[in-house]
C-alpha atoms as a PDB file:
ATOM      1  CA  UNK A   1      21.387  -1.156  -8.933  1.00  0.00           C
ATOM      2  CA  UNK A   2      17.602  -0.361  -8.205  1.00  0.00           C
ATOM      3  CA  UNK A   3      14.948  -3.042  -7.895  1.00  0.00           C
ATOM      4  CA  UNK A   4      11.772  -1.992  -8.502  1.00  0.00           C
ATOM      5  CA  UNK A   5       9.344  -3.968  -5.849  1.00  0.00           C
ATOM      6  CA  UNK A   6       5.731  -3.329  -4.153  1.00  0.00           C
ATOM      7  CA  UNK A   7       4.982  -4.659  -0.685  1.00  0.00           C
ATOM      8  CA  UNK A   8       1.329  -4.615  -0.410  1.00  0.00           C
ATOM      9  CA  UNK A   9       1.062  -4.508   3.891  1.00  0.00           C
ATOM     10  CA  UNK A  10      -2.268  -4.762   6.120  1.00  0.00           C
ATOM     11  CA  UNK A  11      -1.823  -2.597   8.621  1.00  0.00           C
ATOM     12  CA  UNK A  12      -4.772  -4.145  10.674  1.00  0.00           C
ATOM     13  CA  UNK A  13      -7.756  -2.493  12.507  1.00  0.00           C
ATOM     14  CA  UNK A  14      -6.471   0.458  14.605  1.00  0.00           C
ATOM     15  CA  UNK A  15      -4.292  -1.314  17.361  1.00  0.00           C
ATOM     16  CA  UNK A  16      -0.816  -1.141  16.046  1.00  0.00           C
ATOM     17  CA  UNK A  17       0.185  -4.303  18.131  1.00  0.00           C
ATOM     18  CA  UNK A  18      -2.189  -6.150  15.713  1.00  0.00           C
ATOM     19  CA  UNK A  19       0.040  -5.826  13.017  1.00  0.00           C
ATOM     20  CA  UNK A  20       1.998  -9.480  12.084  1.00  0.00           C
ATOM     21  CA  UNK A  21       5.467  -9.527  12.271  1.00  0.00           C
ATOM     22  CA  UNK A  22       6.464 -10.399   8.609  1.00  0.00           C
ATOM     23  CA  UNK A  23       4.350  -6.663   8.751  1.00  0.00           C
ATOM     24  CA  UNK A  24       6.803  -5.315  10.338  1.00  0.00           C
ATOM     25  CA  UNK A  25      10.334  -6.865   8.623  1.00  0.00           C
ATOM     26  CA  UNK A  26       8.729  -5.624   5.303  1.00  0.00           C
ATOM     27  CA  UNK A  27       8.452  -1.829   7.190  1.00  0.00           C
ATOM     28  CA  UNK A  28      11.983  -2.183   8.328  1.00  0.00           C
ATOM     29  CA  UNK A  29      13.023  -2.929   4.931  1.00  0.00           C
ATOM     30  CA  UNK A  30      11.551  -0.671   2.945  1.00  0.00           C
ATOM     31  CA  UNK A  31      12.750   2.341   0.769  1.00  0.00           C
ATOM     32  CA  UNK A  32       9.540   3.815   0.788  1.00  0.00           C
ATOM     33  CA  UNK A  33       6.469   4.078   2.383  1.00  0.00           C
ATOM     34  CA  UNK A  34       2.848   5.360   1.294  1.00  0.00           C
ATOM     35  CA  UNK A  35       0.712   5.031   4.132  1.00  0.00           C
ATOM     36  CA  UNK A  36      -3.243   5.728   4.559  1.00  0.00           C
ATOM     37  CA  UNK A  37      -4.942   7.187   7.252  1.00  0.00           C
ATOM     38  CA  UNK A  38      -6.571   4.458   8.660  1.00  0.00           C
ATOM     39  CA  UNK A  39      -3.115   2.983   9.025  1.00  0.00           C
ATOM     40  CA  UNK A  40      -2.278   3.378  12.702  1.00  0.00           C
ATOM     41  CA  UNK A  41       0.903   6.096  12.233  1.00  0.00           C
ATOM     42  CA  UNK A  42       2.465   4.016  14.874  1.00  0.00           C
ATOM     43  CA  UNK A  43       3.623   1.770  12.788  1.00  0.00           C
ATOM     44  CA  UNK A  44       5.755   3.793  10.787  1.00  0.00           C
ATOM     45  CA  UNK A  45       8.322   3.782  13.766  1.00  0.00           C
ATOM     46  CA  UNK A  46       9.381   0.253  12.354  1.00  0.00           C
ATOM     47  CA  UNK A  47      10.741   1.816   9.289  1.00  0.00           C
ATOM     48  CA  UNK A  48      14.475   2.781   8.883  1.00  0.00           C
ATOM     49  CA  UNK A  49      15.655   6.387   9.572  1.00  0.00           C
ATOM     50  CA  UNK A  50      16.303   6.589   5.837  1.00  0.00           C
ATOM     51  CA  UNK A  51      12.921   5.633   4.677  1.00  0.00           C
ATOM     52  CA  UNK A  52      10.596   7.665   2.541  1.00  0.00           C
ATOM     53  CA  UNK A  53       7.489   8.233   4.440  1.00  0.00           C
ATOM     54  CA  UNK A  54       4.531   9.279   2.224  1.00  0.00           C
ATOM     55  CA  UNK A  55       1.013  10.001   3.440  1.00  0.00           C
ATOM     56  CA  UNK A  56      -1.812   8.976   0.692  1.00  0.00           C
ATOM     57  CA  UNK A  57      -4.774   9.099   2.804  1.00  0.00           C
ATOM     58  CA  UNK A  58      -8.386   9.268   1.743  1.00  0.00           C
ATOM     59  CA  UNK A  59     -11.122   9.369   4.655  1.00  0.00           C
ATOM     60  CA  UNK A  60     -14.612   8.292   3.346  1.00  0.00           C
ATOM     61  CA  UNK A  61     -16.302  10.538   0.905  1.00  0.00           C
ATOM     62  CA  UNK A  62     -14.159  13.716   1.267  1.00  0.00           C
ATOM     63  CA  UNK A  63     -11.864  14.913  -1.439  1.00  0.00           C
ATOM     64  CA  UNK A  64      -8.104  14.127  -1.242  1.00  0.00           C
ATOM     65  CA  UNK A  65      -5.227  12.343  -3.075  1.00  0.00           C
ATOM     66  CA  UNK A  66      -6.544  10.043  -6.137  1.00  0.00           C
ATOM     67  CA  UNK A  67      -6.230   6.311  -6.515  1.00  0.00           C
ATOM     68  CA  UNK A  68      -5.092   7.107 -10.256  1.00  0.00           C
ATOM     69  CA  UNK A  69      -2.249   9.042  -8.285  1.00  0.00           C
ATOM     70  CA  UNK A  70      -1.479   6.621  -5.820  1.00  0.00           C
ATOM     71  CA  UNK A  71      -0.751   3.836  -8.497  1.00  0.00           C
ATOM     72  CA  UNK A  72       1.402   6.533 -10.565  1.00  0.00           C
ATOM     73  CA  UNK A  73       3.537   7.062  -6.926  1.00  0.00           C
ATOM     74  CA  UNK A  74       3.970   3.438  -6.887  1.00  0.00           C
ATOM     75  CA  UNK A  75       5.891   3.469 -10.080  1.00  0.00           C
ATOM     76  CA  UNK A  76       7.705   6.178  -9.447  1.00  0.00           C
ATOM     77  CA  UNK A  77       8.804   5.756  -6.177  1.00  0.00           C
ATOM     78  CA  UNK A  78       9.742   1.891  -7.206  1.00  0.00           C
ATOM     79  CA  UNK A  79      12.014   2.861 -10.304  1.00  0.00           C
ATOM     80  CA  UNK A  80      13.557   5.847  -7.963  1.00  0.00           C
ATOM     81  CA  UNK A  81      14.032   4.033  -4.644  1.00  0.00           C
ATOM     82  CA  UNK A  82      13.081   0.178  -5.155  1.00  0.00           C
ATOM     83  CA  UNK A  83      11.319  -1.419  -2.416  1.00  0.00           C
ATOM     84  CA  UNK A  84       7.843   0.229  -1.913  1.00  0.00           C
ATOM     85  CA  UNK A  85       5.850  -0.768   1.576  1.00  0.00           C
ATOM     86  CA  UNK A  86       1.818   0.547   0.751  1.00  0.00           C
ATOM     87  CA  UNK A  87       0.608   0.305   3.742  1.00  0.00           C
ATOM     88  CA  UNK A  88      -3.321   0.182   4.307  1.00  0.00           C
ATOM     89  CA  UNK A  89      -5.847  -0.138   6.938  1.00  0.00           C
ATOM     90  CA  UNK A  90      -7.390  -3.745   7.532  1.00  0.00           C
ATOM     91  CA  UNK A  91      -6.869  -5.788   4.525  1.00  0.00           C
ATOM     92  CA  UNK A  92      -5.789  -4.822   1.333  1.00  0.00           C
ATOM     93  CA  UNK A  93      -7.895  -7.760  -0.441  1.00  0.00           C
ATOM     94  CA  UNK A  94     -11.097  -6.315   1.326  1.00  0.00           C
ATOM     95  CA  UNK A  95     -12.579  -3.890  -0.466  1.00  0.00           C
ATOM     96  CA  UNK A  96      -8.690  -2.424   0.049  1.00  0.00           C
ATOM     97  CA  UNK A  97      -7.913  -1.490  -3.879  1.00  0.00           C
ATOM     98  CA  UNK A  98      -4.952  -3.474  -3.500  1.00  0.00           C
ATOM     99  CA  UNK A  99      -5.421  -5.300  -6.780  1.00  0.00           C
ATOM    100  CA  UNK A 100      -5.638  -2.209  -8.619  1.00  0.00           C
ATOM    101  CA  UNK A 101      -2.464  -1.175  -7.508  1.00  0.00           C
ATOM    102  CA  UNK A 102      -0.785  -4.589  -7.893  1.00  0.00           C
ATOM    103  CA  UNK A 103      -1.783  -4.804 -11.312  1.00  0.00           C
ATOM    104  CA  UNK A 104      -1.360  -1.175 -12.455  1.00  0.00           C
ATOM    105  CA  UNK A 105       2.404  -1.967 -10.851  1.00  0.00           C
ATOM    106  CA  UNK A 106       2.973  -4.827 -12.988  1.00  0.00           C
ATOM    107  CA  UNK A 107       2.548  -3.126 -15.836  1.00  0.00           C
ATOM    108  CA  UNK A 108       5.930  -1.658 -15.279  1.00  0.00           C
ATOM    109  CA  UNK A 109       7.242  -4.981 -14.671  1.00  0.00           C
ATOM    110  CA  UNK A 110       7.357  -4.172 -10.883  1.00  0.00           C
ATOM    111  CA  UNK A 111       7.178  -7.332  -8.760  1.00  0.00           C
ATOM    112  CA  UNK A 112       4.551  -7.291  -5.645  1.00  0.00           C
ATOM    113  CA  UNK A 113       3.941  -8.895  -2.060  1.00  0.00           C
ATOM    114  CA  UNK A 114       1.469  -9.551  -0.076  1.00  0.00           C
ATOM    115  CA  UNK A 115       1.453  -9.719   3.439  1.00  0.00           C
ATOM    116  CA  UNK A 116      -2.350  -9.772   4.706  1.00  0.00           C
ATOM    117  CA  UNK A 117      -3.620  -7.747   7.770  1.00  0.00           C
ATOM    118  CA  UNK A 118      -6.462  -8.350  10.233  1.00  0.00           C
ATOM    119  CA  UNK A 119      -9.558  -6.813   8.578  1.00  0.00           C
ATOM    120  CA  UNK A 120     -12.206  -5.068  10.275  1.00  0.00           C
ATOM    121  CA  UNK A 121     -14.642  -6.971   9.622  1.00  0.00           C
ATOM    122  CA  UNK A 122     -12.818  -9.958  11.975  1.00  0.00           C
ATOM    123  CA  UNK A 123     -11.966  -7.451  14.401  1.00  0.00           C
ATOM    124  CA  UNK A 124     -15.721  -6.610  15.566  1.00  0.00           C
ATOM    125  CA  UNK A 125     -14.977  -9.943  17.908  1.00  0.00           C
ATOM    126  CA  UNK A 126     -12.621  -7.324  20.241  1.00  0.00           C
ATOM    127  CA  UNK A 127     -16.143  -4.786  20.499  1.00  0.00           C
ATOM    128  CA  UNK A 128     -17.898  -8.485  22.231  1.00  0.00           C
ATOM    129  CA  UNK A 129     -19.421  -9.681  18.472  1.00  0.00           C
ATOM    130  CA  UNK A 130     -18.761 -12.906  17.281  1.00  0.00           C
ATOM    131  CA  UNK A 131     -19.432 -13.695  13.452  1.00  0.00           C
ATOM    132  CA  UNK A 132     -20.462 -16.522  13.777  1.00  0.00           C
ATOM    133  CA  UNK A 133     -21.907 -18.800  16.666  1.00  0.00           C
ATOM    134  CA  UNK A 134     -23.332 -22.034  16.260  1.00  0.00           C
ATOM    135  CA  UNK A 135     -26.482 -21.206  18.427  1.00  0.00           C
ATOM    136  CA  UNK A 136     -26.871 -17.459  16.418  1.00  0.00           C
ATOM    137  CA  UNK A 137     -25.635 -17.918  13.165  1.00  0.00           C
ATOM    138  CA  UNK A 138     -24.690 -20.750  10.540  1.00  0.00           C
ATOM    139  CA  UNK A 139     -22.151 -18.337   8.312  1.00  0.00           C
ATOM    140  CA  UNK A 140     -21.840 -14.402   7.331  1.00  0.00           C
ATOM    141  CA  UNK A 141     -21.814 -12.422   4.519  1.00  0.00           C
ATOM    142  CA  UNK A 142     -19.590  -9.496   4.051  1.00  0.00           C
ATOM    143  CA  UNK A 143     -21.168  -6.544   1.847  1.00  0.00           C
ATOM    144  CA  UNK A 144     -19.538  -3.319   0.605  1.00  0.00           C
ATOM    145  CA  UNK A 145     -21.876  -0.099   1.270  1.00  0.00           C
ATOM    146  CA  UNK A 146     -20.665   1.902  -1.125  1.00  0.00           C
ATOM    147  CA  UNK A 147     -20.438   0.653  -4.695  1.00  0.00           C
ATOM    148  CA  UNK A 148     -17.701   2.488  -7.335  1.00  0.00           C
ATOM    149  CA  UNK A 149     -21.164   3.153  -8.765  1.00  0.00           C
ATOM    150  CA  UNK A 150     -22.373   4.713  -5.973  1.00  0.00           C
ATOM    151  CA  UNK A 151     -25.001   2.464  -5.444  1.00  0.00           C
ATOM    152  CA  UNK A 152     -25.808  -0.382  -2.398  1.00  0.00           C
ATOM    153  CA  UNK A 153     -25.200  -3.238  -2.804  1.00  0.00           C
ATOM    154  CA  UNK A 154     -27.943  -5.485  -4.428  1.00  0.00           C
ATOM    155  CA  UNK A 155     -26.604  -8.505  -2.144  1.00  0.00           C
ATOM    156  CA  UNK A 156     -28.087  -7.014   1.179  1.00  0.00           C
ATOM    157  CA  UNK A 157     -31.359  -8.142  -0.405  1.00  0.00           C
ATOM    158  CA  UNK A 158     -30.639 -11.532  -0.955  1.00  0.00           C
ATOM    159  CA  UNK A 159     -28.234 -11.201   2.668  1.00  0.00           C
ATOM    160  CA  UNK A 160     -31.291 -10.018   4.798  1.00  0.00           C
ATOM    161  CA  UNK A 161     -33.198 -12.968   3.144  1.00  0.00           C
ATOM    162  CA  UNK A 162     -30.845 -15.605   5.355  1.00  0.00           C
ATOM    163  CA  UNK A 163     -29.916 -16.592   8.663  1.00  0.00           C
ATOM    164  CA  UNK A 164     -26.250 -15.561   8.366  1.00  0.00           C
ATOM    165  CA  UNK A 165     -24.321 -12.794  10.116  1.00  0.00           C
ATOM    166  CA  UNK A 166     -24.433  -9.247   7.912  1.00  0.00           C
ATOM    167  CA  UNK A 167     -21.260  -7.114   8.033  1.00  0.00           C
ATOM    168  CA  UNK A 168     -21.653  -4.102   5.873  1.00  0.00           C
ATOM    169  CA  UNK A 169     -18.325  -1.846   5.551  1.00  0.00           C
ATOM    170  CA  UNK A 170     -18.520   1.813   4.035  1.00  0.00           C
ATOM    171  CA  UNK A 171     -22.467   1.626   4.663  1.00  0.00           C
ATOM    172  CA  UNK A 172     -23.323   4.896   7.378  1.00  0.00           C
ATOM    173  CA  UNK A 173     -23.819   7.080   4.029  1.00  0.00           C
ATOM    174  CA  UNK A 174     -26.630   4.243   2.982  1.00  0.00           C
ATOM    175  CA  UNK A 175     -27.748   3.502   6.559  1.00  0.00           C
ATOM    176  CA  UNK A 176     -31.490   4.722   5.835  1.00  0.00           C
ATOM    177  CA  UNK A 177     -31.493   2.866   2.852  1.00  0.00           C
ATOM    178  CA  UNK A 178     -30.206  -0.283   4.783  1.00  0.00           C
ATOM    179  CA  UNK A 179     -32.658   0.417   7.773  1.00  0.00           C
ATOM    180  CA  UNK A 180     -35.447   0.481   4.598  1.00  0.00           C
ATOM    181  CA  UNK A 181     -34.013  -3.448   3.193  1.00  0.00           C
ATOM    182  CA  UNK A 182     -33.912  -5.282   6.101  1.00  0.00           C
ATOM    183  CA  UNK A 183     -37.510  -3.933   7.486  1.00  0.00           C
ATOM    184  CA  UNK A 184     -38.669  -4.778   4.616  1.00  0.00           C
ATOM    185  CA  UNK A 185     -37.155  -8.408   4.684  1.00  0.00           C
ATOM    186  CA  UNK A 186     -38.813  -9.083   8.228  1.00  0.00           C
ATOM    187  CA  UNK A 187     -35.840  -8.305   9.456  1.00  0.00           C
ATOM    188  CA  UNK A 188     -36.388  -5.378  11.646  1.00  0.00           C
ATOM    189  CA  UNK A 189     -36.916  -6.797  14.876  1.00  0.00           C
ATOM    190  CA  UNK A 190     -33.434  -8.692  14.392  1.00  0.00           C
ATOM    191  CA  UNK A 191     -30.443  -7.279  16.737  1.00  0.00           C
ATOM    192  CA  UNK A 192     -27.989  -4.684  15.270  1.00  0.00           C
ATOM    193  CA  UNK A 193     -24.658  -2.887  16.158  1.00  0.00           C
ATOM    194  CA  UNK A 194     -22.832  -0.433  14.838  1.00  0.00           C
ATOM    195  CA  UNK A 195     -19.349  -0.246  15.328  1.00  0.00           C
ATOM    196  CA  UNK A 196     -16.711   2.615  15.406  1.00  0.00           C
ATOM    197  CA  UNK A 197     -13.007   2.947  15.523  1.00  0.00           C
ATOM    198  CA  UNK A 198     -12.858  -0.823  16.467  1.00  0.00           C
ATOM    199  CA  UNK A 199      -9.634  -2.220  18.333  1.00  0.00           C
ATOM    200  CA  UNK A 200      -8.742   1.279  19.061  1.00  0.00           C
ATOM    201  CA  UNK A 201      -8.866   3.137  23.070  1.00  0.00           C
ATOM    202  CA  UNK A 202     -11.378   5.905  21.472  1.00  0.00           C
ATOM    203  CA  UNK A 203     -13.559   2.758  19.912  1.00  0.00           C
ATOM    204  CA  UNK A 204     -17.440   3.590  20.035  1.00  0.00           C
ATOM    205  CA  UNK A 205     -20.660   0.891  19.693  1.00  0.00           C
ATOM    206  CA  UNK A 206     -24.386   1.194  20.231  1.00  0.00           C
ATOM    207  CA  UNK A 207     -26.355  -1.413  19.636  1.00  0.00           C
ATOM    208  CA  UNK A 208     -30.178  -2.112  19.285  1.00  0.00           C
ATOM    209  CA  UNK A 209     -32.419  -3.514  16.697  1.00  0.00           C
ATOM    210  CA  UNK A 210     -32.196  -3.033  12.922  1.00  0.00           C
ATOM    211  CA  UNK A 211     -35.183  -1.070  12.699  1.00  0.00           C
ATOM    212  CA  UNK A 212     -33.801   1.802  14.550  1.00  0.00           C
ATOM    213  CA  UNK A 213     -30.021   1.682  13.129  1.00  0.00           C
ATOM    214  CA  UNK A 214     -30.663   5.471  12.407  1.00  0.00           C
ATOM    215  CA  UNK A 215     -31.820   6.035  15.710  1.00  0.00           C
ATOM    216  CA  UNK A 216     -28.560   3.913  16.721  1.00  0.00           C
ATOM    217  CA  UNK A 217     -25.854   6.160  15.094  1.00  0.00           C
ATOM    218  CA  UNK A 218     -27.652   9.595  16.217  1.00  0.00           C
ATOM    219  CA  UNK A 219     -27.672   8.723  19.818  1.00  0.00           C
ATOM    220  CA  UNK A 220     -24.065   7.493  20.136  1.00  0.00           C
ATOM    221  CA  UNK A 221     -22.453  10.316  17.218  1.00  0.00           C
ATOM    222  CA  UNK A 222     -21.173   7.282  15.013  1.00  0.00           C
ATOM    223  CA  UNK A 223     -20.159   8.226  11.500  1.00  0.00           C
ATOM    224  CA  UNK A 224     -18.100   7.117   8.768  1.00  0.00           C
ATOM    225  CA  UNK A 225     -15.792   4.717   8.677  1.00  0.00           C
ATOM    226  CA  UNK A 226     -18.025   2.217  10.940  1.00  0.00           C
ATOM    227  CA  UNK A 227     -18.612  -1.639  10.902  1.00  0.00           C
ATOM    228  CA  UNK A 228     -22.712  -2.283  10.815  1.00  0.00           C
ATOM    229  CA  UNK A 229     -23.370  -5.306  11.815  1.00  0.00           C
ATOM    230  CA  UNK A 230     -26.442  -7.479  11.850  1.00  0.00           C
ATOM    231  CA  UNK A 231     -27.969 -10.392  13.232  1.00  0.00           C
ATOM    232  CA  UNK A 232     -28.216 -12.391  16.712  1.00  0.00           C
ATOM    233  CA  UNK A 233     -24.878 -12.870  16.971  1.00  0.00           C
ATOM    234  CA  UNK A 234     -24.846  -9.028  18.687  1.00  0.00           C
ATOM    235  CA  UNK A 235     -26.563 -10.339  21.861  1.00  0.00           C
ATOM    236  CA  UNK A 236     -24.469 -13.998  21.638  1.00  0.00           C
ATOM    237  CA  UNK A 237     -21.831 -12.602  24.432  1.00  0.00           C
ATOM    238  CA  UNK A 238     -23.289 -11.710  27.647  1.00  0.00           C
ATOM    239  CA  UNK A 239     -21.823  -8.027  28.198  1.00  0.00           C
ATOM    240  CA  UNK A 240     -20.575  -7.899  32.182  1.00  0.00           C
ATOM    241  CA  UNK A 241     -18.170  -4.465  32.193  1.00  0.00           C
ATOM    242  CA  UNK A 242     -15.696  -6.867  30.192  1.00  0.00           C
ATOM    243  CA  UNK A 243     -15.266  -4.311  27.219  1.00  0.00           C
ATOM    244  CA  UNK A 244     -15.094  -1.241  29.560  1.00  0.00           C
ATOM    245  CA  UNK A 245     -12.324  -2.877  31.727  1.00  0.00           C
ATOM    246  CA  UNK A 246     -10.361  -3.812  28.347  1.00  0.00           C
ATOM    247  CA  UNK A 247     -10.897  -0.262  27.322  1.00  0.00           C
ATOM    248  CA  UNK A 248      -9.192   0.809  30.814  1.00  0.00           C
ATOM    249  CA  UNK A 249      -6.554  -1.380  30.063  1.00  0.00           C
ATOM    250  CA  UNK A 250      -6.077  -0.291  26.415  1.00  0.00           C
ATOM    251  CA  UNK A 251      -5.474   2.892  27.695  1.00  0.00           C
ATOM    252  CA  UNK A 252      -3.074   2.230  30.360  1.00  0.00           C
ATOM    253  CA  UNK A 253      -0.799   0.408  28.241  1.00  0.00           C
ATOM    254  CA  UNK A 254      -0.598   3.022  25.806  1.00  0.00           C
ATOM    255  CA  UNK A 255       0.149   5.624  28.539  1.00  0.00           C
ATOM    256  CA  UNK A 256       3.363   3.417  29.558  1.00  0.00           C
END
């Protein structure tokens, strides 16, 4: 007999080692598995020989597989298989979808999991940025970019207006517009990073001030999906050929 279930999995930022283990028992049990692409594809080596592996990936703002049809595979694979693993990048409870799919699941009557995952936004501590530090920062707020309307978010306003760390995910499509908000909020002279591909051997930062955060992502080729991050917390760890050597390393370990 078939139980219907939906694991809802963080697959972390990038470095499949980052995954936690109860992660990986729920791969290793499952029936099926619909994976994204900024799920390290590592990770599907944990799954059983008989598993179902499914690739559902969406990358930024290009065209590709629908949420609508994501949440339909979830049903269908549940009622034909019974224990579905979605695996997603990060966090599924940040700015993931993962409640949509939970609750379009349980309208079936299909029980979930969830089993969280190490989101990028704590991760920008492996590129040398703390979020918070008691000499920098007092707290930090974490912003989407890119609205379902579209539109920025109107909380960067009332973010740049503070002391706390900014972390805007899904934001290099708005990055003028953020450039515009936090010069305007005094803000510009205030130091800024911009993250890429975080945890990962091919990971990518420059860093500078906020004013110039389109200057920033021209000079070092940084695009979508990126981590911007603002305030002094980006000058907080004294840089001494600490990231390149773990980069070195990174690599090494991944060649054995």
């Amino acid at each position: 007999m078939i139980f219907p279930k939906l694991t809802l999995v963080g697959a972390g930022p990038g470095d499949p080692d980052l995954i936690t283990l109860k992660a990986v028992k729920a791969l290793a049990m499952a029936n099926v598995v619909l994976y994204d692409h900024l799920a390290n594809h590592e990770l599907l080596e944990h799954c059983s020989e008989n598993c179902e592996l499914i690739y559902v990936g969406k990358r930024g703002h290009k065209r590709g597989i629908t949420q609508d049809k994501i949440n339909e595979l979830i049903v269908e694979k549940a009622f034909e298989k019974g224990h579905v693993v979605r695996l997603k990048g990060g966090d599924p409870f940040v700015f993931g979808r993962g409640v949509e799919e939970i609750n379009y699941a349980g309208k079936f009557g299909i029980s979930y999991e969830y089993i969280p995952g190490i989101s990028s936004v704590n991760s920008i501590g492996l590129s040398g940025i703390p979020l918070t530090d008691r000499n920098h920062s007092d707290g930090y707020w974490v912003i989407t970019g890119h609205k379902s309307d579209k539109t920025l978010s109107q909380d960067i306003l009332k973010a740049a207006e503070s002391n706390a760390t900014l972390v805007i995910l899904m934001g290099m499509s708005k990055l003028a517009e953020i450039q515009e908000i936090l010069v305007s909020a005094g803000k510009g002279s205030i130091p800024a990073a911009i993250i890429q591909n975080v945890s990962s051997a091919n990971e990518r930062k420059g860093s500078g001030l906020a004013k110039d955060l389109m200057a920033i992502a021209s000079e070092n080729d940084l695009t979508n999906p990126a981590i911007i991050v603002v305030g002094n917390v980006v000058q907080a760890i004294e840089q001494k050929g600490g990231q390149e050597t773990k980069k070195k390393l990174f690599a090494r370990e991944r060649r054995s």
